[in-house]
Protein backbone atom coordinates (compact mmCIF):
# COMPACT_ATOMS: atom_id res chain seq x y z
CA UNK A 1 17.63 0.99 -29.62
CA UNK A 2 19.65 4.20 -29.01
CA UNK A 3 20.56 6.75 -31.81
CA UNK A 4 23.43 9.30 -30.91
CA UNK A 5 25.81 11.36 -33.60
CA UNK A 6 28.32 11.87 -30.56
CA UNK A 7 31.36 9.30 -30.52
CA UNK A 8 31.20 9.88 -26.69
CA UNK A 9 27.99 8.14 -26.61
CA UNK A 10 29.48 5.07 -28.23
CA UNK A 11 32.05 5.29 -25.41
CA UNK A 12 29.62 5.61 -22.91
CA UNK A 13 27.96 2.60 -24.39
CA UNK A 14 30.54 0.54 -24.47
CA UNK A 15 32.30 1.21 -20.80
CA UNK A 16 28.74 0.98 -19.82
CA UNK A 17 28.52 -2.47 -20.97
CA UNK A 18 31.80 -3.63 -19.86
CA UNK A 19 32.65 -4.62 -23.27
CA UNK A 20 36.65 -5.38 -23.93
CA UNK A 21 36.79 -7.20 -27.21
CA UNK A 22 34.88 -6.01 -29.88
CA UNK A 23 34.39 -7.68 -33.53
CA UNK A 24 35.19 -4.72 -36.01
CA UNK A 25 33.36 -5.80 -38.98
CA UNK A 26 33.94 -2.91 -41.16
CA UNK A 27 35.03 -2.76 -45.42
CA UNK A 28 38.23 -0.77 -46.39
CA UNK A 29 37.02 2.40 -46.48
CA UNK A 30 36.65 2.66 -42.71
CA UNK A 31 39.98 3.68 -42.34
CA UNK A 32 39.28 6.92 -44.26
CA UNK A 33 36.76 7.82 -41.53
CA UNK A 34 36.70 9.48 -37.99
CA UNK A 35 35.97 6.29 -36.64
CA UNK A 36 38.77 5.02 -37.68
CA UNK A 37 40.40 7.55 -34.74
CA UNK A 38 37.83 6.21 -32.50
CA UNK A 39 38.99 2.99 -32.71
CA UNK A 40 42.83 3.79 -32.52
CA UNK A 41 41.93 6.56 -28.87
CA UNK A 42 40.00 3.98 -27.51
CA UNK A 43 42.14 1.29 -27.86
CA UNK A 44 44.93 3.45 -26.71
CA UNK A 45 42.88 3.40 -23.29
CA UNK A 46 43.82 -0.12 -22.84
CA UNK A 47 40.21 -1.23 -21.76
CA UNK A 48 38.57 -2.26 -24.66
CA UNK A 49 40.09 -3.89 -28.05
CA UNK A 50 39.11 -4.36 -31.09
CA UNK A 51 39.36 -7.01 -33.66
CA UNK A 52 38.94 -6.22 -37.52
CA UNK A 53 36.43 -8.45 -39.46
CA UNK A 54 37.13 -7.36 -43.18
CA UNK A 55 36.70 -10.72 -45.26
CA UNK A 56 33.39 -10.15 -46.83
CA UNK A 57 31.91 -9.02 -51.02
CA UNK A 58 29.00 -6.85 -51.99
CA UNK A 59 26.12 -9.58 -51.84
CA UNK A 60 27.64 -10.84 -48.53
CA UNK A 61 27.99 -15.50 -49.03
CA UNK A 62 27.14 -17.56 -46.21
CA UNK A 63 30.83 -18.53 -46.14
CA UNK A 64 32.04 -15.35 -45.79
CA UNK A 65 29.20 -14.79 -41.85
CA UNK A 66 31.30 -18.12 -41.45
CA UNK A 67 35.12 -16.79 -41.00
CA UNK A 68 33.18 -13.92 -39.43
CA UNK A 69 31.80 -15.89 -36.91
CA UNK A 70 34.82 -18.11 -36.06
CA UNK A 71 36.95 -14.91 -35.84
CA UNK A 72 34.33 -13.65 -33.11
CA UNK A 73 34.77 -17.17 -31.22
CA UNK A 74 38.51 -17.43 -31.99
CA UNK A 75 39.17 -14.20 -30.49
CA UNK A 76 36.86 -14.37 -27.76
CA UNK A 77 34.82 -11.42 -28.76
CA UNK A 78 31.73 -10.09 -26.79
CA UNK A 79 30.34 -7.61 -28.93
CA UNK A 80 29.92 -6.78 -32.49
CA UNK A 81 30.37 -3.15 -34.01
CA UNK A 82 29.05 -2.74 -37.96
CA UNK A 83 30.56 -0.05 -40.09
CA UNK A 84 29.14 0.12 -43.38
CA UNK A 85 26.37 -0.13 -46.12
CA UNK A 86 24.20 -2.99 -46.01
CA UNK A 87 26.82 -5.58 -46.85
CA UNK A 88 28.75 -4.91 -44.10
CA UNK A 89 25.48 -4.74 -41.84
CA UNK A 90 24.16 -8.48 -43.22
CA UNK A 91 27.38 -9.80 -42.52
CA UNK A 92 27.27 -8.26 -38.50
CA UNK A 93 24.03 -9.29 -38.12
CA UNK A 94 24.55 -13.11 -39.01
CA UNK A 95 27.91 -13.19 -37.25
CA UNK A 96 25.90 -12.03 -34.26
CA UNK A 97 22.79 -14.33 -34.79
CA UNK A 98 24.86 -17.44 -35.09
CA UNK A 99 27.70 -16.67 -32.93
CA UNK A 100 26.50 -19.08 -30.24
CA UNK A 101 25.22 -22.00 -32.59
CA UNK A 102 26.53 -25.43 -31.89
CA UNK A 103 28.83 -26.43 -34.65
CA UNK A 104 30.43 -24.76 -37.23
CA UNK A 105 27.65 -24.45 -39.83
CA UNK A 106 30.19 -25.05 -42.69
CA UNK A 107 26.64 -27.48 -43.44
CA UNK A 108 24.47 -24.58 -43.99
CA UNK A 109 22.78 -25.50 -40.34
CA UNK A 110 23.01 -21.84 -39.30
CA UNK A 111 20.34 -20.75 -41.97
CA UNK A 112 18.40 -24.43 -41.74
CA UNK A 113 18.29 -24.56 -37.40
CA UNK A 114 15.89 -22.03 -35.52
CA UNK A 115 17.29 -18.64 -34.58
CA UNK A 116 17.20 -17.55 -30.95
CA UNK A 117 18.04 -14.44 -29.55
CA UNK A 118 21.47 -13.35 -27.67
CA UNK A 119 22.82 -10.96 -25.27
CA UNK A 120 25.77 -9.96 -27.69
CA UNK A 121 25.81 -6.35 -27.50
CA UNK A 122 25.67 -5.25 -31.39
CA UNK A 123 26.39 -1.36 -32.44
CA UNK A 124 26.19 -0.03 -35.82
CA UNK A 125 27.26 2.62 -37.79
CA UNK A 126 25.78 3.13 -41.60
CA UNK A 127 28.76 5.00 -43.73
CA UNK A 128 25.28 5.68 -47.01
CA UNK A 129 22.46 6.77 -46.60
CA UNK A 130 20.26 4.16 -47.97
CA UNK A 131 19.51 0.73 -46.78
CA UNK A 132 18.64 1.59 -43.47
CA UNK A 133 20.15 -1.72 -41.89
CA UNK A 134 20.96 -0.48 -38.99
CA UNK A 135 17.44 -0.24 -37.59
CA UNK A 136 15.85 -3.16 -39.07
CA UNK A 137 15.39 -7.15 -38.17
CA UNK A 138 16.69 -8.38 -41.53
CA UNK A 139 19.40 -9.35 -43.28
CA UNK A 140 20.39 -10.88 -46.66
CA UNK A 141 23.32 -13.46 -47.18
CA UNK A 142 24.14 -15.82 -50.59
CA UNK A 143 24.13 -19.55 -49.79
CA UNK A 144 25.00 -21.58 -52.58
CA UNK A 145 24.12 -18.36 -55.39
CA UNK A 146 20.88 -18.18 -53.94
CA UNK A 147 19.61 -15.79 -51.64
CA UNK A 148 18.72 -15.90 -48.26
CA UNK A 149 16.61 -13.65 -46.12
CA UNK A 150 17.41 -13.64 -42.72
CA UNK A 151 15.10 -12.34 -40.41
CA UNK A 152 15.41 -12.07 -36.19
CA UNK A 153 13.94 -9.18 -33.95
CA UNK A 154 17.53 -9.48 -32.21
CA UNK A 155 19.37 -8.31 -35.13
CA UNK A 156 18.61 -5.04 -34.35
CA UNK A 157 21.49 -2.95 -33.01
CA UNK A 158 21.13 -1.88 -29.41
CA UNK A 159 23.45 1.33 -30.65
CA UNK A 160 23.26 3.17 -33.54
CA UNK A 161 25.56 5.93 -34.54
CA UNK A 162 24.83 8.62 -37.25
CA UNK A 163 27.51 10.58 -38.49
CA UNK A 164 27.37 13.04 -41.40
CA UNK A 165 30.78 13.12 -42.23
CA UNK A 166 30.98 9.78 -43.98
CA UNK A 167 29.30 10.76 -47.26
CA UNK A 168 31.36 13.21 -48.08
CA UNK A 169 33.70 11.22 -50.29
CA UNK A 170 31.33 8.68 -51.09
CA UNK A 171 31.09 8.65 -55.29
CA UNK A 172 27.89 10.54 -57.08
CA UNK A 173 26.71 7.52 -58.52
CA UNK A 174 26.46 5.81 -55.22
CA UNK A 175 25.07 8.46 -53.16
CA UNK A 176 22.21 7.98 -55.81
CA UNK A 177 21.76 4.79 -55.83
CA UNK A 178 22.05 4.85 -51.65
CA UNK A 179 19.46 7.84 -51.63
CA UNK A 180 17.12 5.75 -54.34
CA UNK A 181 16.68 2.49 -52.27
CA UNK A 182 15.81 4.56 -49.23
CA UNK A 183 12.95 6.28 -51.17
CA UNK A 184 12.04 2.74 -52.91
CA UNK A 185 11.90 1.58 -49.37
CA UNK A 186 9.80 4.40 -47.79
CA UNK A 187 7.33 4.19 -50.93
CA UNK A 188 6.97 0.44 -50.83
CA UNK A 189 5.81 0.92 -47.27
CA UNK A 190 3.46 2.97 -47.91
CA UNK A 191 1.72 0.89 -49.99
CA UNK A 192 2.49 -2.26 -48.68
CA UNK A 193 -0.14 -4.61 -47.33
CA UNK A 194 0.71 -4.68 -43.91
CA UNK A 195 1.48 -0.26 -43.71
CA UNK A 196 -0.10 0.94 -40.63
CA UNK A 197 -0.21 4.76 -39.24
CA UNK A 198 3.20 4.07 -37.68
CA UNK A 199 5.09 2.52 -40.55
CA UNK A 200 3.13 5.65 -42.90
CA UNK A 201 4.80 7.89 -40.47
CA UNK A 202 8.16 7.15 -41.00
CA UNK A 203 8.00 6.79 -44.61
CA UNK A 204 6.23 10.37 -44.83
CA UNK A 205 9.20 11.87 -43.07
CA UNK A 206 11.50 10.03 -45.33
CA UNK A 207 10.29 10.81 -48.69
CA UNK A 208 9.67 14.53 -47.68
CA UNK A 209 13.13 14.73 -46.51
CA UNK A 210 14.76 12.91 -49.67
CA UNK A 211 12.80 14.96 -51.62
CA UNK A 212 13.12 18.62 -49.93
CA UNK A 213 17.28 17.61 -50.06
CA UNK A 214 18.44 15.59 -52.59
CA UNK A 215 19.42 17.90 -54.87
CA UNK A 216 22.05 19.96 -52.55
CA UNK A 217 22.66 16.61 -51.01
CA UNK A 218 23.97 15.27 -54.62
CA UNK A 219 25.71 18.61 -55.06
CA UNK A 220 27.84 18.13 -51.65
CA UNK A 221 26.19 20.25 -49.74
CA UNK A 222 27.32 19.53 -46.03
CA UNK A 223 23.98 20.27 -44.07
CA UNK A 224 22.02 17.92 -45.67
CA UNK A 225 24.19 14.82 -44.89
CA UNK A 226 22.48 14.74 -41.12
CA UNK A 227 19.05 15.05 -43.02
CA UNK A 228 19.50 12.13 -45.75
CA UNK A 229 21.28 9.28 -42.75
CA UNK A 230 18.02 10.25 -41.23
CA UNK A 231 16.01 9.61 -44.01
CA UNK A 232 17.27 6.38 -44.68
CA UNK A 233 17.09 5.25 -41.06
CA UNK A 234 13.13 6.58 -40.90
CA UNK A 235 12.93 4.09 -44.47
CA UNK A 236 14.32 1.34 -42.56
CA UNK A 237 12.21 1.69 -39.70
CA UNK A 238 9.37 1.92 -42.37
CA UNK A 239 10.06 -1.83 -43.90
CA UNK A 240 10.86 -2.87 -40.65
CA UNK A 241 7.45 -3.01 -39.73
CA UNK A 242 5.91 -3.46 -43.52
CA UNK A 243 8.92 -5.40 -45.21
CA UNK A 244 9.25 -4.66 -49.37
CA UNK A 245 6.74 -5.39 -52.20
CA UNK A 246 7.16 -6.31 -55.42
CA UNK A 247 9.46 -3.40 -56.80
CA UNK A 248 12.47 -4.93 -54.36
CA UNK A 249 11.58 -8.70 -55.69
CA UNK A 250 12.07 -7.77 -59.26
CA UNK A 251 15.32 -5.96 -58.66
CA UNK A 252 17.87 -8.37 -57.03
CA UNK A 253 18.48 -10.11 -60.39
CA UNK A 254 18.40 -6.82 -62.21
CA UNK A 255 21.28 -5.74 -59.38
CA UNK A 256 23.23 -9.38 -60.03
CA UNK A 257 22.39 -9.80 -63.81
CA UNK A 258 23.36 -5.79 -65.34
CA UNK A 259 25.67 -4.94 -62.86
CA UNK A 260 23.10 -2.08 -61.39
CA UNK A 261 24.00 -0.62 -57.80
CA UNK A 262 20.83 -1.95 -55.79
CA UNK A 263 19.31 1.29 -54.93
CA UNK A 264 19.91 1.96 -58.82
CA UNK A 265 17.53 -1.46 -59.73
CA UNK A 266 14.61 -0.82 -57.20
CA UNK A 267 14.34 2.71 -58.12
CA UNK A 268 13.31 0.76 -62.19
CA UNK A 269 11.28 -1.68 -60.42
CA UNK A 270 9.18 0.41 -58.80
CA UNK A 271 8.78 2.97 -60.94
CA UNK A 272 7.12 0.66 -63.62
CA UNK A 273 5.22 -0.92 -60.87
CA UNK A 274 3.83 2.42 -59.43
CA UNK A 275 2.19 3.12 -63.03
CA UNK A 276 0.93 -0.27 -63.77
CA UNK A 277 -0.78 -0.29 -60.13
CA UNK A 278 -2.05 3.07 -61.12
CA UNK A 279 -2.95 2.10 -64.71
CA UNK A 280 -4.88 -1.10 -63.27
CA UNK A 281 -7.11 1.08 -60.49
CA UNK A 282 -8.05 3.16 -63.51
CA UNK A 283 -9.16 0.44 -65.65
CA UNK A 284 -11.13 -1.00 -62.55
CA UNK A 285 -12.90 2.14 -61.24
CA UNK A 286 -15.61 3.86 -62.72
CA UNK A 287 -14.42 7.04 -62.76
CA UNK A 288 -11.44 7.93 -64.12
CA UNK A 289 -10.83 11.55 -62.00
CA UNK A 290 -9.13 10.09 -58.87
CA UNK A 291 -5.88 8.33 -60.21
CA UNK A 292 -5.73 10.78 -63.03
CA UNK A 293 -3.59 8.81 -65.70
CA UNK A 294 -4.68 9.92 -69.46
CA UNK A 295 -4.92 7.45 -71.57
CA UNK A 296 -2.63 8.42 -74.00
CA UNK A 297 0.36 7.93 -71.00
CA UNK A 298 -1.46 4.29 -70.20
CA UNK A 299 1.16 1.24 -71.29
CA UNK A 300 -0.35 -1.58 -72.92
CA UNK A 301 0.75 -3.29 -69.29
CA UNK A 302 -2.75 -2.55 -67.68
CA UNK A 303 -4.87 -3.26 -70.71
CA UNK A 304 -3.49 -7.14 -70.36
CA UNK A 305 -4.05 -7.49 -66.85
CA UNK A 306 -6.26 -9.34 -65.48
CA UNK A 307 -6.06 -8.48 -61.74
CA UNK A 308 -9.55 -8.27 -60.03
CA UNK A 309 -10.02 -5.99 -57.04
CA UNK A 310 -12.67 -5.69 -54.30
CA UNK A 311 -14.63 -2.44 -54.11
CA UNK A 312 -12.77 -2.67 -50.44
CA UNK A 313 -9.44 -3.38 -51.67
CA UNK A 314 -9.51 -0.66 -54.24
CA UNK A 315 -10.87 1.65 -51.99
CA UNK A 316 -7.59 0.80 -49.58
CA UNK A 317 -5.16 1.39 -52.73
CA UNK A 318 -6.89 4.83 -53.62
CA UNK A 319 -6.05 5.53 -49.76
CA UNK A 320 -2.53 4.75 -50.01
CA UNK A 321 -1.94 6.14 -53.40
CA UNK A 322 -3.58 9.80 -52.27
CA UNK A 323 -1.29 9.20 -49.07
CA UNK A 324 2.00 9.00 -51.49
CA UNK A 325 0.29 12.04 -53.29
CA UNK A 326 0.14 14.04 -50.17
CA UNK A 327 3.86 12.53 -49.33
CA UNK A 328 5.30 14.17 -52.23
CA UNK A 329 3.40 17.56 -52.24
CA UNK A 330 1.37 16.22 -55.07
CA UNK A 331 -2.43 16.68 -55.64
CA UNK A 332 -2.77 13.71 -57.56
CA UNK A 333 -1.63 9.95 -57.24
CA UNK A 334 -0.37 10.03 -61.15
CA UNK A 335 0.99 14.00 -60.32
CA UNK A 336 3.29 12.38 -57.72
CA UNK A 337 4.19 9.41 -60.27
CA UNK A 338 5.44 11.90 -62.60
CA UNK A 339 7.20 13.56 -59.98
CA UNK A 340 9.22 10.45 -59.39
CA UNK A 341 9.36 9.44 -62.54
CA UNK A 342 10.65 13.25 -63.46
CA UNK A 343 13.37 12.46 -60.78
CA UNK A 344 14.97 9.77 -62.21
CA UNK A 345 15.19 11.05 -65.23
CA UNK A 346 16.84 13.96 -63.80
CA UNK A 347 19.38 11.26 -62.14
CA UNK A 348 19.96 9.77 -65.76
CA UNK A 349 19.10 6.23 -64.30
CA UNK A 350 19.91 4.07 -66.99
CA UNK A 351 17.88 1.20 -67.92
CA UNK A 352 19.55 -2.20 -68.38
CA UNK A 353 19.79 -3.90 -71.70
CA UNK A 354 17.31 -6.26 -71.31
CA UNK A 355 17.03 -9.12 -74.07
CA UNK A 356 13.88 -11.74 -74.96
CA UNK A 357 16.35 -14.20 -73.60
CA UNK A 358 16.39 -13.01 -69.90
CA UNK A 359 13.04 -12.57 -69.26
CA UNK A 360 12.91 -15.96 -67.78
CA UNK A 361 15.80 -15.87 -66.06
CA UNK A 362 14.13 -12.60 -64.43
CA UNK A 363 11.15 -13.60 -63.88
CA UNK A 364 11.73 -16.75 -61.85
CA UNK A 365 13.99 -15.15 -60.13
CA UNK A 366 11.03 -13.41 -58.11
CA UNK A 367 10.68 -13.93 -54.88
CA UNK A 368 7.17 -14.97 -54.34
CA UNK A 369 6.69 -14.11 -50.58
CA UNK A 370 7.49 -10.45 -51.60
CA UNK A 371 5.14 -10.33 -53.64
CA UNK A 372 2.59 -11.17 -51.21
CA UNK A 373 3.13 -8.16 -49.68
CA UNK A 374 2.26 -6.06 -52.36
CA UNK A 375 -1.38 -4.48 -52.81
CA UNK A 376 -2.01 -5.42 -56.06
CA UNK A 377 -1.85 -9.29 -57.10
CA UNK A 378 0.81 -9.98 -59.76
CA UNK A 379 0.53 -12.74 -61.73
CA UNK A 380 3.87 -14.65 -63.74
CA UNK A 381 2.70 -12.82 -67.41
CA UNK A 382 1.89 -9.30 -65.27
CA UNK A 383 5.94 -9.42 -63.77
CA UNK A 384 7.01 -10.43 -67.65
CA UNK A 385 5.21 -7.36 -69.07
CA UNK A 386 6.49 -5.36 -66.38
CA UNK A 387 10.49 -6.03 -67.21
CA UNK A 388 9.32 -5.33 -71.00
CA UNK A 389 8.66 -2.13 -69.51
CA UNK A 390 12.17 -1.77 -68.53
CA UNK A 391 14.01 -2.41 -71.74
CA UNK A 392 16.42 0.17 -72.55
């Protein structure tokens, strides 16, 4: 994968290539961009075309990768370009993966028949700085209501283009919840059960870069635009090689349910996840110094737990919690817990109106393979507590 923030790199790229007809898929707002110029100068050249791809919602349906991928066949298309957030990237990515499938998938064979990887060229452009999509193997499409997790080591772009200038008009409210799920993501990898010193290196440099800018980036200041696409790519390439915990399987419904902005949802989630982890290594060890959580700040969420730990696997959460600590200039795992928690407050992140009612709904809603990643077993009445804990 190559990263340039030079449009004649793209160009180069693509006359390199010898691609001539190129699948746009890019949202409305593209046209408010420099790419958009792109596009029209290139064109102009009369060697390579494009064709716009815009038929596709926030929480992309299956459907939807559908009249994406017949438009690629229809119009004879050999590459795919993404402009976008992650809906527009999920969509790309499953046009791409299934654009040589037998049939028409109209079925749901594309999700059901084994993936297989293509020579499509696929480029990418992220217009927030959050997801980081554009560097990782996944992607997430509705089939049916339900989600679906698409995963393929091809569905990451050969291209990637960062450009600063496409935050500048993006709302407040979004470049927070864009900047949120990039931190969400580089914290999750850190403590995630597969984190390694490769995947703890890019999520150091992402949360130290969210957190030295976010403030002048929320208050428009230019320079930091460069700095926060960065940080959201260096999260992506994070949970690339970790994937999510729990905090991002207890968000979607919160996202689909209250009407929360994604980033908005897994910023909750893992905030009230960070202190009962915390809260449940204090009740285990026998000193209470490391973790550092008074008891007078403990939830009644720990107290009814009734995880069991390993000396070996506590030991390993201690690691990762003092490497978060040291991530966010903190000398304490529940210092750097306030600092977050501090943060969001400072965001005014409201929390959704939760009622008795829902906490079914939310709680079997979980996806249980995320939560295998996670580094602390969580049990059915441990996820309940937890969306107590959210209740505005």
């Amino acid at each position: 994968m190559q990263i340039y923030k030079d449009y004649a790199d793209l160009e180069s790229f693509i006359v390199s290539r010898n691609i001539k007809r190129i699948l746009l898929v890019a949202g409305k707002s593209m046209d408010r961009l420099r790419i958009a110029d792109f596009v029209k100068e290139l064109e102009s050249k009369g060697e390579t075309s494009f064709v716009r791809f815009s038929s596709f919602t926030p929480n992309p349906k299956y459907e939807e990768v559908l009249e994406g991928v017949k438009a690629y066949r229809d119009n004879s298309c050999d590459a795919v370009l993404a402009i976008g957030g992650g809906s527009a990237m999920d969509v790309a990515k499953c046009i791409k993966l299934y654009a040589y499938k037998d049939g028409d998938g109209e079925d749901g064979s594309f999700l059901t028949s084994e993936n297989s990887a293509n020579d499509i060229p696929f480029m990418a452009m992220p217009t927030t700085a959050g997801t980081g999509s554009e560097v990782t193997r996944f992607a997430v499409i509705y089939y049916k209501g339900e989600k679906q997790s698409v995963a393929h080591d091809s569905l990451i772009p050969d291209l990637v283009l960062l450009d600063g200038t496409v935050l500048v008009n993006l709302p407040l409210y979004q470049k927070k919840a864009t900047m949120l799920d990039a931190l969400c993501h580089a914290i999750e990898s850190a403590w995630s059960v597969k984190s390694c010193e490769e995947s703890r290196e890019h999520s150091k440099k992402a949360i130290t870069a969210i957190m030295d800018n976010y403030r002048v980036y929320l208050g428009a200041k230019a320079t930091t635009y460069d700095k926060m696409l960065m940080a959201s790519l260096e999260a992506g390439r994070a949970i690339n090689i970790t994937q999510t915990t729990a905090g991002h399987a207890m968000c979607y419904k919160i996202t689909t349910k209250y009407g929360f902005a994604h980033g908005h949802a897994a910023a909750l989630c893992v905030g009230v996840l960070w202190r009962w982890m915390l809260e449940v290594v204090d009740k285990q060890r026998e000193s209470g110094a490391e973790c550092g959580l008074p008891e007078s700040e403990m939830s009644s969420v720990a107290c009814a737990s009734r995880v069991e730990m390993t000396k070996e696997d506590l030991d390993n959460v201690r690691m990762k919690f003092d490497f978060l600590a040291e991530c966010f200039g903190a000398h304490t795992p529940a210092e750097a817990l306030h600092i977050y928690e501090d943060m969001l407050k400072e965001l005014e992140m409201d929390l959704p109106d939760i009622k008795d009612e829902d906490l079914d709904i939310l709680v079997h809603a979980v996806n249980i393979e995320r939560l295998k990643n996670n580094p602390i077993a969580l049990g059915e009445d441990d996820i309940r507590r937890l969306y107590q804990e959210l209740k505005a």
